[in-house]
N, C-alpha and C. Protein backbone atom coordinates (compact mmCIF):
# COMPACT_ATOMS: atom_id res chain seq x y z
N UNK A 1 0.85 -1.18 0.00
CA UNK A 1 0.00 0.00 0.00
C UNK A 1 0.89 1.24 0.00
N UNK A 2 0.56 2.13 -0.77
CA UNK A 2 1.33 3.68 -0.82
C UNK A 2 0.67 4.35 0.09
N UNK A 3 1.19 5.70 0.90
CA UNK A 3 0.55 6.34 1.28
C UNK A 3 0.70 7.95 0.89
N UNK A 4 -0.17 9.04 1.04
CA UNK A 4 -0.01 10.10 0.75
C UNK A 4 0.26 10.70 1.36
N UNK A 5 0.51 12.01 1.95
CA UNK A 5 0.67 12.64 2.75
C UNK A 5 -0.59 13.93 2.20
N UNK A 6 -1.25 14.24 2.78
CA UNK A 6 -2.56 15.10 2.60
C UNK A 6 -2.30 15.84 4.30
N UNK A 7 -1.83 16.93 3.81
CA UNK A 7 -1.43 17.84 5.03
C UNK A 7 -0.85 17.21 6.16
N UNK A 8 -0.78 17.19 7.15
CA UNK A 8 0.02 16.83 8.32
C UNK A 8 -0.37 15.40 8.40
N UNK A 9 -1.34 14.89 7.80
CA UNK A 9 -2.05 13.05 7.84
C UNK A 9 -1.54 12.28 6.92
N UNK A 10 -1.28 11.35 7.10
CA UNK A 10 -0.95 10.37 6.17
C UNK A 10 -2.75 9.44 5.67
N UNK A 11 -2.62 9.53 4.42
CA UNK A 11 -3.75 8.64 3.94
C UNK A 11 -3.79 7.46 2.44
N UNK A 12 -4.40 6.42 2.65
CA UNK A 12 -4.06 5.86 1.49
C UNK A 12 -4.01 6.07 0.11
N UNK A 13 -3.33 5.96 -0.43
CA UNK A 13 -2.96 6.37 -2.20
C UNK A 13 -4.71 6.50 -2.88
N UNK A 14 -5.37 7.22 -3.35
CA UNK A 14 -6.41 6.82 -3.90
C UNK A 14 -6.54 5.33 -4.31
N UNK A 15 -7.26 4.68 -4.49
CA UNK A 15 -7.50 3.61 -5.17
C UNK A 15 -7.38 2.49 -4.48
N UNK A 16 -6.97 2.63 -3.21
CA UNK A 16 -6.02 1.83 -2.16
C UNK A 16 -6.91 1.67 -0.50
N UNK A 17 -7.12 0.80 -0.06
CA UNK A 17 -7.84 1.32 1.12
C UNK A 17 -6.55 0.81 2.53
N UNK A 18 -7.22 1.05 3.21
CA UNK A 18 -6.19 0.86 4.69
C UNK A 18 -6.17 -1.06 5.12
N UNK A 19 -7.53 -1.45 4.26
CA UNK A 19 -7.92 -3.06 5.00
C UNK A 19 -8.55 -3.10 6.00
N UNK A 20 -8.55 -3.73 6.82
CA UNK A 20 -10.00 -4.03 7.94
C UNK A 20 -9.10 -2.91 8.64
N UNK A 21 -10.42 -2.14 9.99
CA UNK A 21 -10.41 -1.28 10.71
C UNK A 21 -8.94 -2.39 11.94
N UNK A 22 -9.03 -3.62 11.91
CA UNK A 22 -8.18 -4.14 12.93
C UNK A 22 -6.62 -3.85 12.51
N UNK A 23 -6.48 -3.32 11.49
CA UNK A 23 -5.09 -3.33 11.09
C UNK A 23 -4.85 -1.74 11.38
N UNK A 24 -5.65 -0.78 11.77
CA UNK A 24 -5.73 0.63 11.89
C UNK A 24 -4.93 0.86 13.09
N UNK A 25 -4.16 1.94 13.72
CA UNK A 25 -3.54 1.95 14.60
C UNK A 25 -4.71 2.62 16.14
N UNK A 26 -5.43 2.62 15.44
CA UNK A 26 -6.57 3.43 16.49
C UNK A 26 -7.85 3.04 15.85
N UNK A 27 -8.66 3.22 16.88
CA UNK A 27 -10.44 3.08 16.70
C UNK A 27 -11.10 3.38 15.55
N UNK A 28 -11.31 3.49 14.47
CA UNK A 28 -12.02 4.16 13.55
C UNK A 28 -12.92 5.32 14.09
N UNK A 29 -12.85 6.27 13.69
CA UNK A 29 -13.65 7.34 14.18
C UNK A 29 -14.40 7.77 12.66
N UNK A 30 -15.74 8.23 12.54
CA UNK A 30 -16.50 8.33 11.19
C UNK A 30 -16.98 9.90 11.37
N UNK A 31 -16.81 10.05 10.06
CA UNK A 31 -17.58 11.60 9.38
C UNK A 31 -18.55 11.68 8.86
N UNK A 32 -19.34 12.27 9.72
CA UNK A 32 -20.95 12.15 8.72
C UNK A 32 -21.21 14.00 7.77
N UNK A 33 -22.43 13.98 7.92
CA UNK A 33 -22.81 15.26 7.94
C UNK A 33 -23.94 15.49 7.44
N UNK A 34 -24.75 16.27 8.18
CA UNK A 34 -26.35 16.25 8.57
C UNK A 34 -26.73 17.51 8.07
N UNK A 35 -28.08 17.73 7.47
CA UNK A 35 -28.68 19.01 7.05
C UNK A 35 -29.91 19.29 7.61
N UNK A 36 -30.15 20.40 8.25
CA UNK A 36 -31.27 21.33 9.26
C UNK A 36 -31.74 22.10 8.28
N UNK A 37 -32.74 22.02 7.36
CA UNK A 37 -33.22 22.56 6.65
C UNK A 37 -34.69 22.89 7.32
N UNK A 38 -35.07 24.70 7.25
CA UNK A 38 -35.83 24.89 7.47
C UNK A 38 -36.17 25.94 6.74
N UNK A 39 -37.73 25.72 6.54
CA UNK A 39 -38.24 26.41 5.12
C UNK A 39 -39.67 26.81 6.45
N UNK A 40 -40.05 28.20 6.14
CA UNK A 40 -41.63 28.31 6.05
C UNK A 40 -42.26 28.33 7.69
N UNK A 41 -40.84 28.30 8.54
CA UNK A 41 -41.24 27.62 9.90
C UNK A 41 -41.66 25.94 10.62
N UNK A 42 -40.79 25.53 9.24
CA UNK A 42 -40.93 24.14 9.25
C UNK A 42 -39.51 23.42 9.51
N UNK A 43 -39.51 21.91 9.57
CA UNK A 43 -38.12 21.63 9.65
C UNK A 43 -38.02 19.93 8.42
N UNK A 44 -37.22 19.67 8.05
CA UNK A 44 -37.14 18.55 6.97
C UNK A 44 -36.30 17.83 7.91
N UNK A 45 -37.36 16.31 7.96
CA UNK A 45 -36.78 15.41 8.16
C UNK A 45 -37.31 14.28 7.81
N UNK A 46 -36.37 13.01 8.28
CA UNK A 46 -36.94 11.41 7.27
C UNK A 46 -37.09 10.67 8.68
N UNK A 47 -37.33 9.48 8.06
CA UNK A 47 -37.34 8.17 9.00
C UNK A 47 -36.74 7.20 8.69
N UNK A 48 -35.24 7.30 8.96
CA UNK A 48 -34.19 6.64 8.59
C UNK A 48 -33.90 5.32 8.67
N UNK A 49 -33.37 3.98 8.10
CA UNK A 49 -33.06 2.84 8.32
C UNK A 49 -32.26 2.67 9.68
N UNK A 50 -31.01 3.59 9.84
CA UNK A 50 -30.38 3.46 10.72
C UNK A 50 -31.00 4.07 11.85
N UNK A 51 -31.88 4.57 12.19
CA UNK A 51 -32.72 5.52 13.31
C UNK A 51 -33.81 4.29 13.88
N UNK A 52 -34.53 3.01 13.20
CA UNK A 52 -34.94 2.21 13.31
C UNK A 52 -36.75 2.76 13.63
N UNK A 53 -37.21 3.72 12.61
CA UNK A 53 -38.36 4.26 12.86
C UNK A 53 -38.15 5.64 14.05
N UNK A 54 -36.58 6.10 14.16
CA UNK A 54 -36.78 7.37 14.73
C UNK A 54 -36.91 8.29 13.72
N UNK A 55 -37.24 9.86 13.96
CA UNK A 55 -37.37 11.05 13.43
C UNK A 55 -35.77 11.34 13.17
N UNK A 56 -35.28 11.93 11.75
CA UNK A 56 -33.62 12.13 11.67
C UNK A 56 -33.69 13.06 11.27
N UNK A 57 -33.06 13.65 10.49
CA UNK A 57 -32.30 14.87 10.25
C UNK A 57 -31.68 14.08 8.90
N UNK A 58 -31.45 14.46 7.70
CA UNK A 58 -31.11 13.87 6.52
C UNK A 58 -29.50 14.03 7.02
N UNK A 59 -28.53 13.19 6.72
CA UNK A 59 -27.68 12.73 6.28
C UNK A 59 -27.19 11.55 6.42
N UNK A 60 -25.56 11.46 6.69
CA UNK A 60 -24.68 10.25 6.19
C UNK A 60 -23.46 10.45 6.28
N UNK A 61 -22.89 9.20 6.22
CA UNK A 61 -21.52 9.40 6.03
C UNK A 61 -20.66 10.71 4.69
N UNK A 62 -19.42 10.94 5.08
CA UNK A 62 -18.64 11.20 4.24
C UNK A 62 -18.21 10.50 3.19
N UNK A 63 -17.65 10.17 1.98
CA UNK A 63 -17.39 9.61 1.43
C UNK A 63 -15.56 10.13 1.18
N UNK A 64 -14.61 8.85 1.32
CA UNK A 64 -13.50 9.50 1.08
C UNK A 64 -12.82 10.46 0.20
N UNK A 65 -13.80 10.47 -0.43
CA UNK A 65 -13.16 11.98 -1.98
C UNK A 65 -13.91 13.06 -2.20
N UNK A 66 -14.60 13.17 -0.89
CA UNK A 66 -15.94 13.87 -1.35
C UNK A 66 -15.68 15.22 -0.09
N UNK A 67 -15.93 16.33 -0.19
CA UNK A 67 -16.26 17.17 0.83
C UNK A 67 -17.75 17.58 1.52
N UNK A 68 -17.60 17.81 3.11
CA UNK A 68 -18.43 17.76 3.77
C UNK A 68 -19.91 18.18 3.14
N UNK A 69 -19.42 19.27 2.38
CA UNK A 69 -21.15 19.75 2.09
C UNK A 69 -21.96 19.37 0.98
N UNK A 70 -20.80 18.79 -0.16
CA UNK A 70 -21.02 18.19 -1.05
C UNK A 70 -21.81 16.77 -0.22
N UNK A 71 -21.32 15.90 0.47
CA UNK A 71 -21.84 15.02 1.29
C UNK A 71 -23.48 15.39 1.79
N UNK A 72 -23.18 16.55 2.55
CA UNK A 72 -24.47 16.88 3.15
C UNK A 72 -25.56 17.03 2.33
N UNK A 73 -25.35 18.00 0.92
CA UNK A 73 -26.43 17.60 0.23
C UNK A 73 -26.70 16.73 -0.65
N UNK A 74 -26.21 15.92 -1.39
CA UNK A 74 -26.22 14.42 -1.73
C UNK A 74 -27.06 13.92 -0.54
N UNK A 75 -26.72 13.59 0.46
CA UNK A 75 -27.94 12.83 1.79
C UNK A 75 -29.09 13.66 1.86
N UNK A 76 -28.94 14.80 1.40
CA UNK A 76 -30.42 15.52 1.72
C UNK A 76 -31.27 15.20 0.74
N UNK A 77 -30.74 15.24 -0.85
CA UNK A 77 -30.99 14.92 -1.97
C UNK A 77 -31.60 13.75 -1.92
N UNK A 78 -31.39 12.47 -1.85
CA UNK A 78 -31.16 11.48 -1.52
C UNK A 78 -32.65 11.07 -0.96
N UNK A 79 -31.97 11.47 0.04
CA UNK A 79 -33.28 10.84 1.40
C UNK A 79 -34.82 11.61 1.58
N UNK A 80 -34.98 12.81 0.69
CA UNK A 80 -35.88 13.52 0.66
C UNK A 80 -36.40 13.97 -0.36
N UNK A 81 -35.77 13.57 -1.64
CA UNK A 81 -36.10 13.84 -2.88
C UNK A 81 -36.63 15.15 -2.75
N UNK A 82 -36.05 16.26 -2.43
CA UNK A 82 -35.95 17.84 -2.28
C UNK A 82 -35.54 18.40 -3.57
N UNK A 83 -36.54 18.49 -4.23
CA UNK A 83 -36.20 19.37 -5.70
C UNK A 83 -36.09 20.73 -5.87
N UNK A 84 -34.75 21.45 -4.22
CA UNK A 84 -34.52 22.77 -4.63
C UNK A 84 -33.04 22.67 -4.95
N UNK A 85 -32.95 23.60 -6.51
CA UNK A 85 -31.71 23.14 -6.70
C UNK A 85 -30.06 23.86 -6.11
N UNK A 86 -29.34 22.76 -6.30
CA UNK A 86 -28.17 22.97 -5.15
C UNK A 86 -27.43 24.51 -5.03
N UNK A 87 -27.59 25.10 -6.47
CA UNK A 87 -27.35 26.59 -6.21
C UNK A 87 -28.16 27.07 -5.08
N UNK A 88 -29.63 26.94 -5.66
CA UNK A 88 -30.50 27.99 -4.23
C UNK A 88 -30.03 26.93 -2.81
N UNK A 89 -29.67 25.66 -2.44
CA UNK A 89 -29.54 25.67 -1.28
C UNK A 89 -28.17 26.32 -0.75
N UNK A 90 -27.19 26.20 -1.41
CA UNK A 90 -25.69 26.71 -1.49
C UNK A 90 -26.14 28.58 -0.70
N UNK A 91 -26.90 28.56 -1.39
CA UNK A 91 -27.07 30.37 -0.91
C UNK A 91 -28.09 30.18 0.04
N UNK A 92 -28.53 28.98 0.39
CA UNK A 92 -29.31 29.45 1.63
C UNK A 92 -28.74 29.26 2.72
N UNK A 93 -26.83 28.46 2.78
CA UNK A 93 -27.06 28.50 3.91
C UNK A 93 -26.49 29.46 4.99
N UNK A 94 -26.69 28.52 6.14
CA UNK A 94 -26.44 29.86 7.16
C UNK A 94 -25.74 29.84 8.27
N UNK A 95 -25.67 28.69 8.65
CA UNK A 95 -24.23 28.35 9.58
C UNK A 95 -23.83 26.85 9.21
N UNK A 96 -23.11 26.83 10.03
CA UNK A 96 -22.73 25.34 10.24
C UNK A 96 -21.70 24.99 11.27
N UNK A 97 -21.89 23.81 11.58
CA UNK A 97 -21.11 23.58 12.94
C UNK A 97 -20.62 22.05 13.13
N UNK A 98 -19.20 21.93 13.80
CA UNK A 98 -19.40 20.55 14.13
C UNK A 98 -19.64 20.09 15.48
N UNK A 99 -20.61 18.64 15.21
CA UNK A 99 -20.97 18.00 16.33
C UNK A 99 -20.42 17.00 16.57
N UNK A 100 -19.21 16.83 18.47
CA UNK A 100 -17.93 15.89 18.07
C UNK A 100 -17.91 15.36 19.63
N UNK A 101 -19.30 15.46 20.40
CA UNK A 101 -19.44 14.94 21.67
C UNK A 101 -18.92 13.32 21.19
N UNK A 102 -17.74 12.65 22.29
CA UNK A 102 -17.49 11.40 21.93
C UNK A 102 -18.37 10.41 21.89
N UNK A 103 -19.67 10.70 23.18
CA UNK A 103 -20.55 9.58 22.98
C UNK A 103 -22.16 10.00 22.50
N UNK A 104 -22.17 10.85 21.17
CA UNK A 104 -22.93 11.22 20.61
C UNK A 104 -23.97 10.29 19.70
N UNK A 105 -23.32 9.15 19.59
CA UNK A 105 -23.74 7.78 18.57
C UNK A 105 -23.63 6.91 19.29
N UNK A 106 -24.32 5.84 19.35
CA UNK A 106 -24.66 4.52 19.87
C UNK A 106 -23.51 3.64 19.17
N UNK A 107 -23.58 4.11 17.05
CA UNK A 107 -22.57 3.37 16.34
C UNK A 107 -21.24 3.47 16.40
N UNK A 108 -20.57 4.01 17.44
CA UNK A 108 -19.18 4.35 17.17
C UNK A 108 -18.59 5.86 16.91
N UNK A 109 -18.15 5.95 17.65
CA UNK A 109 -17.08 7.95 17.65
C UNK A 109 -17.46 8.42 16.00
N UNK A 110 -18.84 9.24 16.22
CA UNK A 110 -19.01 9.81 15.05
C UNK A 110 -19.00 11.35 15.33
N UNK A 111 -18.35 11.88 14.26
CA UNK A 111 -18.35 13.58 14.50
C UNK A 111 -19.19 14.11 13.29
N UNK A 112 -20.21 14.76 13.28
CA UNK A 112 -20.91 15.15 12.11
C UNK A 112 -20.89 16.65 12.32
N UNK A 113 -20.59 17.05 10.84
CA UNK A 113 -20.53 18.39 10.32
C UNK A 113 -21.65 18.89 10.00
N UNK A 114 -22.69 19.57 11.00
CA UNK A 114 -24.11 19.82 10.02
C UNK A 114 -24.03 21.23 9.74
N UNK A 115 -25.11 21.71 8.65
CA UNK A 115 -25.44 22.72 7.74
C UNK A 115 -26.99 23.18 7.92
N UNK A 116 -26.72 24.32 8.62
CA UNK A 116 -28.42 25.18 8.23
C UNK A 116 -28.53 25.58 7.34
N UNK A 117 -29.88 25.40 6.60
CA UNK A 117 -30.73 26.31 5.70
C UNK A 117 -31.54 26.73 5.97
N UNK A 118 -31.87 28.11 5.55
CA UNK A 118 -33.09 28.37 6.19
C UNK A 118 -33.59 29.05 4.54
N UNK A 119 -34.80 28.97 4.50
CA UNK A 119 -35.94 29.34 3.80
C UNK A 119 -36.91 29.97 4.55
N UNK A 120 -36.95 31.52 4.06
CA UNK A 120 -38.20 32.04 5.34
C UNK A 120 -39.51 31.98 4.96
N UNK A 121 -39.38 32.33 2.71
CA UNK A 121 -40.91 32.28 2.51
C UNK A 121 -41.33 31.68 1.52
N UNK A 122 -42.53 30.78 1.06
CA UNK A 122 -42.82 30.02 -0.01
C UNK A 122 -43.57 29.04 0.42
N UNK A 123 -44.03 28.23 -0.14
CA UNK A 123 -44.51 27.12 -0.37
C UNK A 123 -43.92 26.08 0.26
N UNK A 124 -44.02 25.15 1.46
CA UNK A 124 -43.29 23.64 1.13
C UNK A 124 -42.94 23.22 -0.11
N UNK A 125 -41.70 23.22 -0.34
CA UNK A 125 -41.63 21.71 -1.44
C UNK A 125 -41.84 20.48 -1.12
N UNK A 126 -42.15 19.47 -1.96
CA UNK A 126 -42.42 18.32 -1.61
C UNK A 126 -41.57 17.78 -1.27
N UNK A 127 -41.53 16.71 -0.69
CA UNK A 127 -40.49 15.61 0.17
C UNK A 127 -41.06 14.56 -0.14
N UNK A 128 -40.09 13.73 -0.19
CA UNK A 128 -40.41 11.81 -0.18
C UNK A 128 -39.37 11.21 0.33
N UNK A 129 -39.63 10.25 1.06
CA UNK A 129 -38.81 9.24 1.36
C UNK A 129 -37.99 8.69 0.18
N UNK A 130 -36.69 8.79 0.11
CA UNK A 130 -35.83 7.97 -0.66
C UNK A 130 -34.56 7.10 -0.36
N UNK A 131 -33.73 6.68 -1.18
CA UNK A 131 -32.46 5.78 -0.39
C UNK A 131 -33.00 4.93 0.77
N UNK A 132 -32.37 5.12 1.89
CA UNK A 132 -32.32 4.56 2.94
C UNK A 132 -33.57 4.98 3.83
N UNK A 133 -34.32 6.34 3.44
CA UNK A 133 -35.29 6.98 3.96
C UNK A 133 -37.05 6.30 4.01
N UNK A 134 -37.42 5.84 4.65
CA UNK A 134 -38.85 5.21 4.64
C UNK A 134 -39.71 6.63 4.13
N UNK A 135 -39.29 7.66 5.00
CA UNK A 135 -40.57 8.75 4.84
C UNK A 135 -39.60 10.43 5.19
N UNK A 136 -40.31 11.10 4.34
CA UNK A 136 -40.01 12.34 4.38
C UNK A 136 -41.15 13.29 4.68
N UNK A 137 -41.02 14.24 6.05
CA UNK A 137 -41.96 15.16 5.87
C UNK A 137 -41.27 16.31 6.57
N UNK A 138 -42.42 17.52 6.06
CA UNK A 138 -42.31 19.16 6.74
C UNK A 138 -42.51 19.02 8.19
N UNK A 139 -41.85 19.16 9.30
CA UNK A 139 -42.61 19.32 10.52
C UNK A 139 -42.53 20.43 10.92
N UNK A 140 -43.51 21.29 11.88
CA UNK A 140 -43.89 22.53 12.44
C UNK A 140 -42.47 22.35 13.06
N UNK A 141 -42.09 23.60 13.61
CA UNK A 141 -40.40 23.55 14.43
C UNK A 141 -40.96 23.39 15.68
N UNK A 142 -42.69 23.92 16.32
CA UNK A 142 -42.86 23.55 17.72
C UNK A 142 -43.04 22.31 17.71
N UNK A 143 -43.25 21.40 16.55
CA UNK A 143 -43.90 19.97 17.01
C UNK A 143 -42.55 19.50 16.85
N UNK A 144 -41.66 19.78 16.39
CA UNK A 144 -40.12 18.75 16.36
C UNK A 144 -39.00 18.91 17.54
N UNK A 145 -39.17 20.45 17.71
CA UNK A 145 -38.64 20.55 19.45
C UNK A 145 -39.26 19.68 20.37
N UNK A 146 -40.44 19.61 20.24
CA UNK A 146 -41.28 18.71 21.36
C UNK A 146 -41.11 16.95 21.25
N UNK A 147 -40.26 16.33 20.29
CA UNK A 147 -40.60 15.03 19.78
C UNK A 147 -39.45 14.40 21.02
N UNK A 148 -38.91 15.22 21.42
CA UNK A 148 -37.45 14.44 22.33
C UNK A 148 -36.93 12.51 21.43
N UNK A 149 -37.60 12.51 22.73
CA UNK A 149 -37.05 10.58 22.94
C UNK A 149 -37.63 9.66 21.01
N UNK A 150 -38.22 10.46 20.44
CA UNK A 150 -38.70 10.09 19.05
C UNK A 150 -38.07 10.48 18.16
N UNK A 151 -37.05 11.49 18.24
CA UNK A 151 -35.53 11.78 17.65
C UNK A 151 -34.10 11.03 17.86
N UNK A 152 -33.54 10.46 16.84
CA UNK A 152 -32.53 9.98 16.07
C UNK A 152 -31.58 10.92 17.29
N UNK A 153 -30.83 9.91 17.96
CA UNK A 153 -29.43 10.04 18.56
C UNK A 153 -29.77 11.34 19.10
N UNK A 154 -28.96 12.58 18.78
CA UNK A 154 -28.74 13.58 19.23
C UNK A 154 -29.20 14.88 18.19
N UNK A 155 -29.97 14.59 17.50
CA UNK A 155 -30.55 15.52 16.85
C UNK A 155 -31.40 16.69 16.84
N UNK A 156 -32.00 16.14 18.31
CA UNK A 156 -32.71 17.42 19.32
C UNK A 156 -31.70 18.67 19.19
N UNK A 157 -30.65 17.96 19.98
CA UNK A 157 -29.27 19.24 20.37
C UNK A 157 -28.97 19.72 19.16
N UNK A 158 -28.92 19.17 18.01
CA UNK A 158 -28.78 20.10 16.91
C UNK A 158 -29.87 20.72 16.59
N UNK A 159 -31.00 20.55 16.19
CA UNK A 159 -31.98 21.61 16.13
C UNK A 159 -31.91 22.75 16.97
N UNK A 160 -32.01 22.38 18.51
CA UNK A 160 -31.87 23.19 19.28
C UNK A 160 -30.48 24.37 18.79
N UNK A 161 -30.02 24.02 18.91
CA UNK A 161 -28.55 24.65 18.33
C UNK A 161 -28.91 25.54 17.18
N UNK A 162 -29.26 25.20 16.09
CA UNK A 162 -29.41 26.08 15.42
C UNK A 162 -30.52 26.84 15.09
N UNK A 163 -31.90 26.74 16.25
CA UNK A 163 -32.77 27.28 15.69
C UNK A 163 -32.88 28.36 17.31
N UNK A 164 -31.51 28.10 17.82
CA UNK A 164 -31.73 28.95 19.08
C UNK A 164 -32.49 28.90 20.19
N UNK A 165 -32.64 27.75 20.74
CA UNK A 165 -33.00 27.07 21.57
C UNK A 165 -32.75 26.28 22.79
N UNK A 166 -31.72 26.09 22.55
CA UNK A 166 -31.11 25.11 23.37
C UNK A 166 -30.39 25.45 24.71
């Protein structure tokens, strides 16, 4: 295996992977990155495979060649079949932050990079469940603050977080 040097990290040659996580010198730690899209006073979210019928927040992993936001909306894309296109979300958004509490995931040391959008006026667009997603819908932001224990991992604290709440 070659390795690269990609700033101060060493990483495998493209094309090349590391082999099982047991040959790694440390734990695997994963990159996701999640999108808080809120349009209208609403908030977008699915009902994820991995959530097991909880309320999520669209995203996913990173992909190794891919950057965070590029990631983030691909999973939003994806899981919600959201037909606003990636220019207008690119300009909608509005912060972003990472979330890197160690025991934030049940699955293993995940740090996710999420992305607000906000949309203040218009119409819902439609949503659907896609990919990995059973169901996609608009929820009121008072009825999704209120869902607690029916929210995906730690996704409360991010809403909260970015809709100023918390």
């Amino acid at each position: 295996m070659t390795l690269q040097c990609i700033g101060v990290a060493c990483a495998p040659a493209k094309g090349q992977s590391c082999g099982t996580t047991k040959q790694a010198p440390y734990p695997p730690t994963f990159v996701t990155a999640d999108a808080v899209v809120v349009h209208s006073g609403h908030v977008c979210g699915c009902v994820a495979a991995p959530g097991k019928g909880l309320w999520a927040l669209s995203g996913g992993f990173v992909g190794q060649h891919k950057s965070i936001l590029d990631a983030c909306l691909r999973e939003l894309c994806e899981e919600t079949r959201l037909k606003i296109p990636v220019p207008v979300l690119k300009g909608s958004l509005r912060n972003r932050h990472v979330f890197d509490h160690p025991e934030r995931s049940l699955r293993g040391r995940t740090i996710t990079h999420a992305s607000h959008f906000e949309f203040v006026f218009g119409e819902l667009p439609e949503v659907r469940g896609g990919d990995d997603a059973d169901k996609a819908r608009w929820v009121p932001i008072s009825e999704v603050l209120g869902m607690g224990p029916k929210l995906f991992e730690d996704h409360l604290h991010l809403l909260e977080f970015f809709l100023g709440r918390g």
